[in-house]
Protein backbone atom coordinates (compact mmCIF):
# COMPACT_ATOMS: atom_id res chain seq x y z
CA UNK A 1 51.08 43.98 -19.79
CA UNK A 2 47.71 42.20 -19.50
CA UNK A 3 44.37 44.16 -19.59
CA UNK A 4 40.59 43.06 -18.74
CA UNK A 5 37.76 44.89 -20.41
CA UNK A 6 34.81 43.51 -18.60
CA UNK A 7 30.85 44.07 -19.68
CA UNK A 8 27.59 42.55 -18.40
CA UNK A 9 26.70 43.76 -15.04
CA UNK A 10 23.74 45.64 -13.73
CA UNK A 11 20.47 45.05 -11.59
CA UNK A 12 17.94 42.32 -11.74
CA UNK A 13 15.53 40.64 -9.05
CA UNK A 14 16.15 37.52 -7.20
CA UNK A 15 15.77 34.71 -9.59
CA UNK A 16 17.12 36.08 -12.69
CA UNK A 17 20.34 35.89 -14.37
CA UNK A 18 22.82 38.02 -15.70
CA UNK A 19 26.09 37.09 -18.40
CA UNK A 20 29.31 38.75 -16.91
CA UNK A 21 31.88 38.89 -19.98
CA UNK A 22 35.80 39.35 -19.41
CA UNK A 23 38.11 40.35 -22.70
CA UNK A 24 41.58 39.39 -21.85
CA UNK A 25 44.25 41.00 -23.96
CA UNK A 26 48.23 41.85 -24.25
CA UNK A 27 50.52 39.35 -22.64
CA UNK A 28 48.60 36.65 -22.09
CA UNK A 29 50.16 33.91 -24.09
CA UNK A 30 50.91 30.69 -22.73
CA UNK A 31 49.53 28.96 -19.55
CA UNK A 32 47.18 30.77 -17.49
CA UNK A 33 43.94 30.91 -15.07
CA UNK A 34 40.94 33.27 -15.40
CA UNK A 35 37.72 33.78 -13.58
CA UNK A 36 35.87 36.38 -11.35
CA UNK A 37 35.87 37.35 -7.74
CA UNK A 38 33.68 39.88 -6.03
CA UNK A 39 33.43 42.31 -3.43
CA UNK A 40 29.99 43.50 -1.65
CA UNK A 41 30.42 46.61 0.83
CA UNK A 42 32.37 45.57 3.75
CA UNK A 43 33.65 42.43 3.04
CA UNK A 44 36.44 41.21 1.44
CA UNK A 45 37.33 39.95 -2.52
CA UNK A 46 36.44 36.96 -2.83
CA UNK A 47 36.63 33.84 -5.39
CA UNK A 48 33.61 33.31 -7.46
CA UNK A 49 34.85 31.16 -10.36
CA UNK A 50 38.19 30.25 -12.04
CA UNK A 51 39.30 28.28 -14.88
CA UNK A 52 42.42 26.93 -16.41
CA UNK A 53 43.01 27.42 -20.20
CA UNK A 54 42.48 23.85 -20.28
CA UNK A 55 38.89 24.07 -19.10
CA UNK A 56 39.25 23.30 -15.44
CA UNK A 57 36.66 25.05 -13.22
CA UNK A 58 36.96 25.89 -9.62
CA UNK A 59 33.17 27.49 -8.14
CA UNK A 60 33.09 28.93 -4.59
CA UNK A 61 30.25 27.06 -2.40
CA UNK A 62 27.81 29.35 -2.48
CA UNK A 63 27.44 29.75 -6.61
CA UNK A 64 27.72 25.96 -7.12
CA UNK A 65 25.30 25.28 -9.21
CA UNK A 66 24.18 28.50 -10.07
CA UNK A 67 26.75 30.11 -11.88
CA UNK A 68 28.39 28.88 -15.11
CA UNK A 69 31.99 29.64 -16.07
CA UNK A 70 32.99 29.18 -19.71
CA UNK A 71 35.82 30.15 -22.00
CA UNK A 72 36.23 30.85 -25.72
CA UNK A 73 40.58 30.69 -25.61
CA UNK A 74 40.50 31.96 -29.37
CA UNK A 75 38.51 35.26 -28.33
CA UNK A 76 40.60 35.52 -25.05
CA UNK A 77 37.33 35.70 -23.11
CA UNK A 78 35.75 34.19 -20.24
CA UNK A 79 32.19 34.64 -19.56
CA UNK A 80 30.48 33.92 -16.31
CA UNK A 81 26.67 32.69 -16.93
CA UNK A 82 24.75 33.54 -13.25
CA UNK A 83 21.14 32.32 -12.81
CA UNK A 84 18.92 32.17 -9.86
CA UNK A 85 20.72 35.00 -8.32
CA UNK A 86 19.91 35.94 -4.97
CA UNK A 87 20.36 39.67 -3.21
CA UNK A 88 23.42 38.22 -1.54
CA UNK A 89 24.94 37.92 -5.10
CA UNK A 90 25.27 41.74 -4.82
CA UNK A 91 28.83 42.88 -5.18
CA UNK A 92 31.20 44.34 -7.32
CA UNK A 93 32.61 41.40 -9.80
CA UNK A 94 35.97 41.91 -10.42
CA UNK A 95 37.40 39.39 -13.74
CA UNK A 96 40.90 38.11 -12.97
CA UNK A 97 43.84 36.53 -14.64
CA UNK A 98 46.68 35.02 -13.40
CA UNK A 99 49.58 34.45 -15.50
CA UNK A 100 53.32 33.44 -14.44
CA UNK A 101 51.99 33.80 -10.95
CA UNK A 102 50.92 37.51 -11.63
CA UNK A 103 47.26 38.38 -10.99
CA UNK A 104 45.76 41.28 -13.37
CA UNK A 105 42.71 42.92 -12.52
CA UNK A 106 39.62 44.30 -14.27
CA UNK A 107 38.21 47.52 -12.98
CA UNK A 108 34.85 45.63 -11.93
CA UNK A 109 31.49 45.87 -12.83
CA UNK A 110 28.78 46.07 -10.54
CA UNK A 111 25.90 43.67 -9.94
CA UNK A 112 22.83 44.32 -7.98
CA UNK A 113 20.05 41.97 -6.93
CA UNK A 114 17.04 43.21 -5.52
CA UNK A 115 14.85 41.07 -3.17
C-alpha cells in the first residue's frame, strides 16, 4: 500500500510562488512515476507535472516554464516549485504516483491565486 502526505498549498496573488511537497511512502520500491495533477471547480483532473525516478519530467502546456518539478528519491519526495502563478492556477493539486501501473492518490491540497 502506497500513501502521499502532501504539504505546501494555500493563497497568494498573481505573480508569486508557492512549493507543493509530496511524501511518498509504503510500497513504493522499484520503478515508478510521480508528479501532481489538479482540479479547479468544474473541470476535470488534470496533469500538471510528472517525473520518472530517473529524473524525466513531463509539464502540461500551460505551466511550462513556470513550474519546477524536482525529486529527492532518498526522501521519497517530489516537490513541485510554482512561480509566476496566475488565478487560473487555482485548483485543488492532487500529488500522484504510479507504480506497476497503479495510480495512488494524495488527498489534495488546495491552491488559490487571487488576481
Amino acid at each position: 500500500q502506497v500513501q502521499l502526505v502532501e504539504s505546501g498549498g494555500g493563497s497568494v496573488q498573481a505573480g508569486g510562488s508557492l512549493r507543493l511537497s509530496c511524501a511518498a511512502s509504503g510500497s513504493i520500491f522499484g520503478i515508478n512515476i510521480m508528479g501532481w495533477h489538479r482540479q479547479a471547480p468544474g473541470k476535470q483532473r488534470e496533469l500538471v507535472a510528472v517525473i520518472t525516478n530517473s529524473g524525466r519530467t513531463t509539464y502540461a502546456d500551460s505551466v511550462k516554464g513556470r513550474f519546477t518539478l524536482s525529486r529527492d528519491n532518498a526522501k521519497n519526495t517530489v516537490y513541485l516549485q510554482m512561480n509566476s502563478l496566475k488565478p487560473e492556477d487555482t485548483a485543488v493539486y492532487y500529488c500522484n504516483l504510479i507504480r506497476l501501473g497503479v495510480p495512488n492518490w494524495g488527498q489534495g491540497t488546495q491552491v488559490t491565486v487571487s488576481p
